[in-house]
Protein backbone atom coordinates (compact mmCIF):
# COMPACT_ATOMS: atom_id res chain seq x y z
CA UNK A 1 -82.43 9.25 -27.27
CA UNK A 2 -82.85 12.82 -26.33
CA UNK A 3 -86.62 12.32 -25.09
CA UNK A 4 -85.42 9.14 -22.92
CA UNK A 5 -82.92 11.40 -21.34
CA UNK A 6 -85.44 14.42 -20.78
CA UNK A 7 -87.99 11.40 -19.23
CA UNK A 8 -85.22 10.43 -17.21
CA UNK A 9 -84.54 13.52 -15.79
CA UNK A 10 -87.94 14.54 -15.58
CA UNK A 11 -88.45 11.76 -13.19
CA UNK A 12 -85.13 12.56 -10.77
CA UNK A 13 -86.26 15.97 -10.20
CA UNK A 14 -89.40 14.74 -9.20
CA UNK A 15 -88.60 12.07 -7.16
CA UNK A 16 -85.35 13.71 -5.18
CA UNK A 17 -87.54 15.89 -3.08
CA UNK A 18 -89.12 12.76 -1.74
CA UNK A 19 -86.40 10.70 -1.12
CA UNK A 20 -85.21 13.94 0.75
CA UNK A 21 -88.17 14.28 3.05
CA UNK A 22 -87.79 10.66 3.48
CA UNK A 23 -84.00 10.62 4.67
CA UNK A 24 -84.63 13.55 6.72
CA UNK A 25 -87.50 11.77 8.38
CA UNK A 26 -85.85 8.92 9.45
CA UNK A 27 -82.93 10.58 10.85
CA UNK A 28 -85.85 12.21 13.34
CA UNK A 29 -84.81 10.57 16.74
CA UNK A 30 -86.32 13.73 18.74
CA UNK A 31 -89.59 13.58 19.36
CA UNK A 32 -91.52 16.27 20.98
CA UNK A 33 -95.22 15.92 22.30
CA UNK A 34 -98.02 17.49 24.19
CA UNK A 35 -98.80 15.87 27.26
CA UNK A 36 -102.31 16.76 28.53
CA UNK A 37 -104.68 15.16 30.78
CA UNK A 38 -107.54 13.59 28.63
CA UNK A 39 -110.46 14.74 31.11
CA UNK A 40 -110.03 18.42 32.59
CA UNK A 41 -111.92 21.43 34.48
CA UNK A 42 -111.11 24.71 35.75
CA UNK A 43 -106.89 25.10 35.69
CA UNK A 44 -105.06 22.67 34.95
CA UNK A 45 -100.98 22.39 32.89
CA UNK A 46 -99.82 21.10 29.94
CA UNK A 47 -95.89 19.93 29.56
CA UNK A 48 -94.38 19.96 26.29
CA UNK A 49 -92.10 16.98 26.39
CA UNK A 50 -89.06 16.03 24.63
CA UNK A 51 -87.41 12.60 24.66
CA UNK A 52 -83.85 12.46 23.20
CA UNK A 53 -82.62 15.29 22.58
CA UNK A 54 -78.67 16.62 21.92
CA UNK A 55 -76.68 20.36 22.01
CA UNK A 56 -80.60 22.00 22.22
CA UNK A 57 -79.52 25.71 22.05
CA UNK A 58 -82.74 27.26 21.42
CA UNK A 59 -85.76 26.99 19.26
CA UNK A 60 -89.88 27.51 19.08
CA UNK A 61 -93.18 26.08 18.67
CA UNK A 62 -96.79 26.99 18.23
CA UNK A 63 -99.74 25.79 19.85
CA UNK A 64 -102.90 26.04 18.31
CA UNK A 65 -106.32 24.87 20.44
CA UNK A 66 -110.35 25.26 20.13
CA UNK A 67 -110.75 29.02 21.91
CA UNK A 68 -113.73 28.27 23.26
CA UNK A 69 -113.33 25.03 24.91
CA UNK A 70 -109.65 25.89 26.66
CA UNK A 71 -107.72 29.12 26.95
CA UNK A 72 -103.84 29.67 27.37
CA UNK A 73 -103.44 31.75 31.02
CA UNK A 74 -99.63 31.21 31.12
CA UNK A 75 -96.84 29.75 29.82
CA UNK A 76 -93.76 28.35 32.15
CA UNK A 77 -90.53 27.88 31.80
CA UNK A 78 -89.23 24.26 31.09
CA UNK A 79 -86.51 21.56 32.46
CA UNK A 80 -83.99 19.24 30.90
CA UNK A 81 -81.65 16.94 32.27
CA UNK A 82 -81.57 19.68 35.17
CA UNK A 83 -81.09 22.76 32.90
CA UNK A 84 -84.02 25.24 33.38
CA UNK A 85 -85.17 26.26 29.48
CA UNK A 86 -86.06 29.78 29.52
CA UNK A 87 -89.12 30.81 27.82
CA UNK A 88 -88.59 34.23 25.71
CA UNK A 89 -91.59 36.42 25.47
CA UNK A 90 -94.56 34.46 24.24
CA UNK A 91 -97.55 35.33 23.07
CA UNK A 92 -101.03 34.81 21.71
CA UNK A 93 -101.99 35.08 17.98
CA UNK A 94 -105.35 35.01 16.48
CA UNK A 95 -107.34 31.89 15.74
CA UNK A 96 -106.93 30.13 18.76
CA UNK A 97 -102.71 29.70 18.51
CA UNK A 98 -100.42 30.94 21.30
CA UNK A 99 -96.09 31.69 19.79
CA UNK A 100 -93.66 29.69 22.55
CA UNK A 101 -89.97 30.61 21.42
CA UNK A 102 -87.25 29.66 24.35
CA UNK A 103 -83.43 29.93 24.59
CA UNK A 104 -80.08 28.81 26.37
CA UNK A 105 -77.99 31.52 26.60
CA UNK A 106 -74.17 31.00 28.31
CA UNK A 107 -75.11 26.75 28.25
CA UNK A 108 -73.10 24.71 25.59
CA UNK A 109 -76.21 22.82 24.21
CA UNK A 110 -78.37 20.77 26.75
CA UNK A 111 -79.10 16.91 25.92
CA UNK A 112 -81.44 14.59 27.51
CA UNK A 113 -84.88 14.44 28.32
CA UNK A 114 -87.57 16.72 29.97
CA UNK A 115 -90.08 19.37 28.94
CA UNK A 116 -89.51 22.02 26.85
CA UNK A 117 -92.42 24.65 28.51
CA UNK A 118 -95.36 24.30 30.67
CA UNK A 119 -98.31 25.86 29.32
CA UNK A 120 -101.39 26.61 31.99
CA UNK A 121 -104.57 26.42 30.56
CA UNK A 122 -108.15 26.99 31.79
CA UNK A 123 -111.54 25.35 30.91
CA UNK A 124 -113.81 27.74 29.31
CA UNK A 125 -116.23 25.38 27.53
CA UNK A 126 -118.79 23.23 28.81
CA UNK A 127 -119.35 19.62 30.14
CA UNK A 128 -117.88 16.96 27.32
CA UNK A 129 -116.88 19.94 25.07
CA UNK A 130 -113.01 18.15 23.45
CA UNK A 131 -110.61 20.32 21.36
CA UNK A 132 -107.08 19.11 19.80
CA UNK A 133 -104.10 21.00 21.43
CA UNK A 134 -101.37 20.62 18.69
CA UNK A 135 -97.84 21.72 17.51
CA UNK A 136 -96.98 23.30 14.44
CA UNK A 137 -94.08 25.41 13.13
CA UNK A 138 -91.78 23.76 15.23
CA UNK A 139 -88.39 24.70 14.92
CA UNK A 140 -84.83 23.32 17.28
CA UNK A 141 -81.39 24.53 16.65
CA UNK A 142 -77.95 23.10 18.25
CA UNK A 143 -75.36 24.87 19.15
CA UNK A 144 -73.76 25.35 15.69
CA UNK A 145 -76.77 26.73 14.61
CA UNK A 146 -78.24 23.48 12.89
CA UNK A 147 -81.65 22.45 12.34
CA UNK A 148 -82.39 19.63 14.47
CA UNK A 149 -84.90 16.59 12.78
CA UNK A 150 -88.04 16.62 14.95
CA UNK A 151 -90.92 14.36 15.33
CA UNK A 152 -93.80 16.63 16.45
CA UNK A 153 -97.53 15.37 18.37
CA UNK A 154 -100.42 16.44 19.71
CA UNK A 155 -103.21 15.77 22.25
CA UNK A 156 -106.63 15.76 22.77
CA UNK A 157 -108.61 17.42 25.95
CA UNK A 158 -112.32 16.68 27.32
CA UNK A 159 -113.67 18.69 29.47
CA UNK A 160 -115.42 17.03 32.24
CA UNK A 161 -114.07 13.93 34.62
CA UNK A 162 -113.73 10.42 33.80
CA UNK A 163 -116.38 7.85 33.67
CA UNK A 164 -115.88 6.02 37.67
CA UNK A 165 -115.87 2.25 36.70
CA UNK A 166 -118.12 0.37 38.58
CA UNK A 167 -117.08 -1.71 41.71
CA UNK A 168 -119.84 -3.65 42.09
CA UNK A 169 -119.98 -7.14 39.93
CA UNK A 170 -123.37 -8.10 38.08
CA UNK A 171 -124.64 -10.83 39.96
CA UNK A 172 -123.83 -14.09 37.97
CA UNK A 173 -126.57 -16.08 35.64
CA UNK A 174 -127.75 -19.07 37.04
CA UNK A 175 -128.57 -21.64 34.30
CA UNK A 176 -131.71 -23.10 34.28
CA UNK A 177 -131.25 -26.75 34.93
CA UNK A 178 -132.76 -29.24 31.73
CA UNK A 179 -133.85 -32.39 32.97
CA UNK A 180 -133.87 -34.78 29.87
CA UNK A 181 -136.85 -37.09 29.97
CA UNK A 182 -136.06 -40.70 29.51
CA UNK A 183 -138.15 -42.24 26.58
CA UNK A 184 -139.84 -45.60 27.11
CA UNK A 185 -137.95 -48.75 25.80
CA UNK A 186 -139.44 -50.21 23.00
CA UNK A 187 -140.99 -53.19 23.27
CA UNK A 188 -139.58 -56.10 20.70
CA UNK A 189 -142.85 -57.88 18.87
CA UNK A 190 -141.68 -60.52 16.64
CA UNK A 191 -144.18 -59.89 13.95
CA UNK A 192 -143.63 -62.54 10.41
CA UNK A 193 -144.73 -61.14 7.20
CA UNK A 194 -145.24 -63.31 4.36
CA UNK A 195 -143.20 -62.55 1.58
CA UNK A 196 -144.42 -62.16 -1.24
CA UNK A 197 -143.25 -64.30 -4.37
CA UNK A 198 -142.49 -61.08 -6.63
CA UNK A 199 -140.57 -59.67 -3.90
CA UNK A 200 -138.45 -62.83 -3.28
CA UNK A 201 -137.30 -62.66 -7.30
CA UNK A 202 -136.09 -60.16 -8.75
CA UNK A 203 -136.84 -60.00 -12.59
CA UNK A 204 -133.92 -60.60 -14.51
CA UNK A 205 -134.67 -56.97 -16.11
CA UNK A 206 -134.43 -55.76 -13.01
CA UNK A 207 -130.91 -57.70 -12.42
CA UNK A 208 -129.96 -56.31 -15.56
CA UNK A 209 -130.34 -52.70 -14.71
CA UNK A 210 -129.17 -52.79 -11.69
CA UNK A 211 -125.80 -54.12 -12.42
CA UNK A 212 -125.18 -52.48 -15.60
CA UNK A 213 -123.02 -49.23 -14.77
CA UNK A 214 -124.62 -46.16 -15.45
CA UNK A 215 -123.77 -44.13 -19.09
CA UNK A 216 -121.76 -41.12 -18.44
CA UNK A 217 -123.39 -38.26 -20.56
CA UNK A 218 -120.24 -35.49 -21.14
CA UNK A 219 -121.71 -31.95 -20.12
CA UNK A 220 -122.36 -29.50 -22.81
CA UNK A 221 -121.22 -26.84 -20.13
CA UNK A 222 -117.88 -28.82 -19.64
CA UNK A 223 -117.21 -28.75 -23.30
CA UNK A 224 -117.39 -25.17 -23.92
CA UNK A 225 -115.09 -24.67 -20.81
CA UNK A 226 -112.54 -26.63 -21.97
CA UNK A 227 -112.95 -24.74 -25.58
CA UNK A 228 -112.92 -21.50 -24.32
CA UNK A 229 -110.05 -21.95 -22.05
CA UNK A 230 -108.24 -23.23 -24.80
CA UNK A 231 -109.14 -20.44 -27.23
CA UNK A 232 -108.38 -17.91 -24.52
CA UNK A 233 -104.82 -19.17 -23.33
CA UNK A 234 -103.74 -19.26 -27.23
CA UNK A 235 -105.16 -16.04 -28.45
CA UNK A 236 -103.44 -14.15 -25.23
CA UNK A 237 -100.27 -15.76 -26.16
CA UNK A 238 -100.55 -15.00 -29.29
CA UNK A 239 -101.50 -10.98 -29.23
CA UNK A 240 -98.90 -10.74 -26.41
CA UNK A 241 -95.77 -12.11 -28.15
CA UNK A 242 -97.80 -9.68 -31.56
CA UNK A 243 -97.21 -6.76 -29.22
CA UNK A 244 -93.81 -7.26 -27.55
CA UNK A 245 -92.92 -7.27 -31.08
CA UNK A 246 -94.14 -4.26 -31.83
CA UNK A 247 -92.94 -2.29 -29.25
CA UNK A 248 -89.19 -3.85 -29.98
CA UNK A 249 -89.49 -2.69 -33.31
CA UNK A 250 -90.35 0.57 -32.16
CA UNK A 251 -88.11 1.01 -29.64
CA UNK A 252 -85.14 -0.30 -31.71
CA UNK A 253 -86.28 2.42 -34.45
CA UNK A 254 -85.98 5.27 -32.12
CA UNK A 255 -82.65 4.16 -30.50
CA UNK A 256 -81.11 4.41 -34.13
């Protein structure tokens, strides 16, 4: 009894942490992104969007990115629902990451939607060179100082310009035409062959054969089917019902 309890609880403490992450997860309405062009070149900005938000007070991201394919040149303050979000001194960190914290002081908590920052970047790689821009360590508090549940994404950047479809249509495929030949009617010739007297009669031998049904020989393969499925569906029932056995007896002699 005291090992079933220790399994038991064994088991909670491993699976609460999950069931956590879980709850937390799906009480994640917020989602924050990175909204990026997919094809850029020199300059060009990046808005960090938020959809859904409620009492934002103040909070912080980081982006990382490929150094040599874009750079961070400046990072701009953001907007939602009309309320400017100021961005407090950010700043770039090794390995390609740049540190965006931003707060609302004097404003009860903003709701809504916007962008959170707009980060200018610059193209410093070359022709169809494509690096990930993504969030990490993302953090928003309310006003009372609450983590808020956030849903955090990424983009993708290539530099260069998107393929121009093209306007012109292929000119369309003219089947060839198939003219079917007619074939010549065949001409009827009443032709009489003599038939011949064995041909007229059967044999009664023949008769015989022919009418008697045919023997059906059982198949050796069909009979050891049937045998083994037999054998098989017996035994199993048998070493399983052997086995639940067992393990009642055993479980009834720990239990006492």
């Amino acid at each position: 009894m005291k090992n079933m309890l220790l399994v038991f609880t064994l088991v909670a403490v491993l699976v609460m942490p999950a069931i956590s992450a879980a709850a937390e997860e799906s009480e994640a309405n917020v989602s924050v992104r990175v909204n990026a062009p997919e094809f850029v070149s020199g300059a060009f900005e990046v808005t960090i969007d938020i959809e859904d938000v409620a009492d934002l007070d103040s909070g912080q991201f980081d982006l990382s990115f490929d150094p040599d394919v874009v750079s961070v040149v400046d990072v701009e303050p953001g907007n939602i629902g009309g309320t400017e979000v100021p961005i407090d001194m950010w700043r770039l960190m090794e390995g390609g990451r740049a540190r965006v914290p931003f707060n609302l002081p004097g404003v009860d908590g903003v709701g809504g939607s916007g962008h959170i920052a707009t980060i200018i970047f610059e193209a410093v790689g070359s022709q169809g060179d494509a690096s990930a821009i993504n969030l990490s360590d993302g953090l928003l508090v309310d006003v009372e100082a609450l983590k808020i549940p956030t849903n955090w994404f990424g983009a993708n950047v290539t530099i260069g310009t998107a393929p121009a479809a093209s306007d012109e249509a292929p000119p369309p495929t003219r089947s060839p035409t198939i003219v079917a030949a007619s074939a010549p009617e065949p001409t009827a010739t009443s032709i009489e062959t003599p038939l011949l007297e064995s041909e007229s009669k059967p044999s009664a031998s023949t008769a015989r054969a022919q009418d008697a049904p045919a023997a059906i020989v059982p198949s050796a393969s069909s009979e050891k089917d049937e045998l083994r499925d037999a054998l098989t569906t017996h035994n199993f029932i048998t070493i399983y019902s052997f086995i639940g056995l067992l393990a009642f007896i055993y479980a009834f002699t720990l239990l006492r």
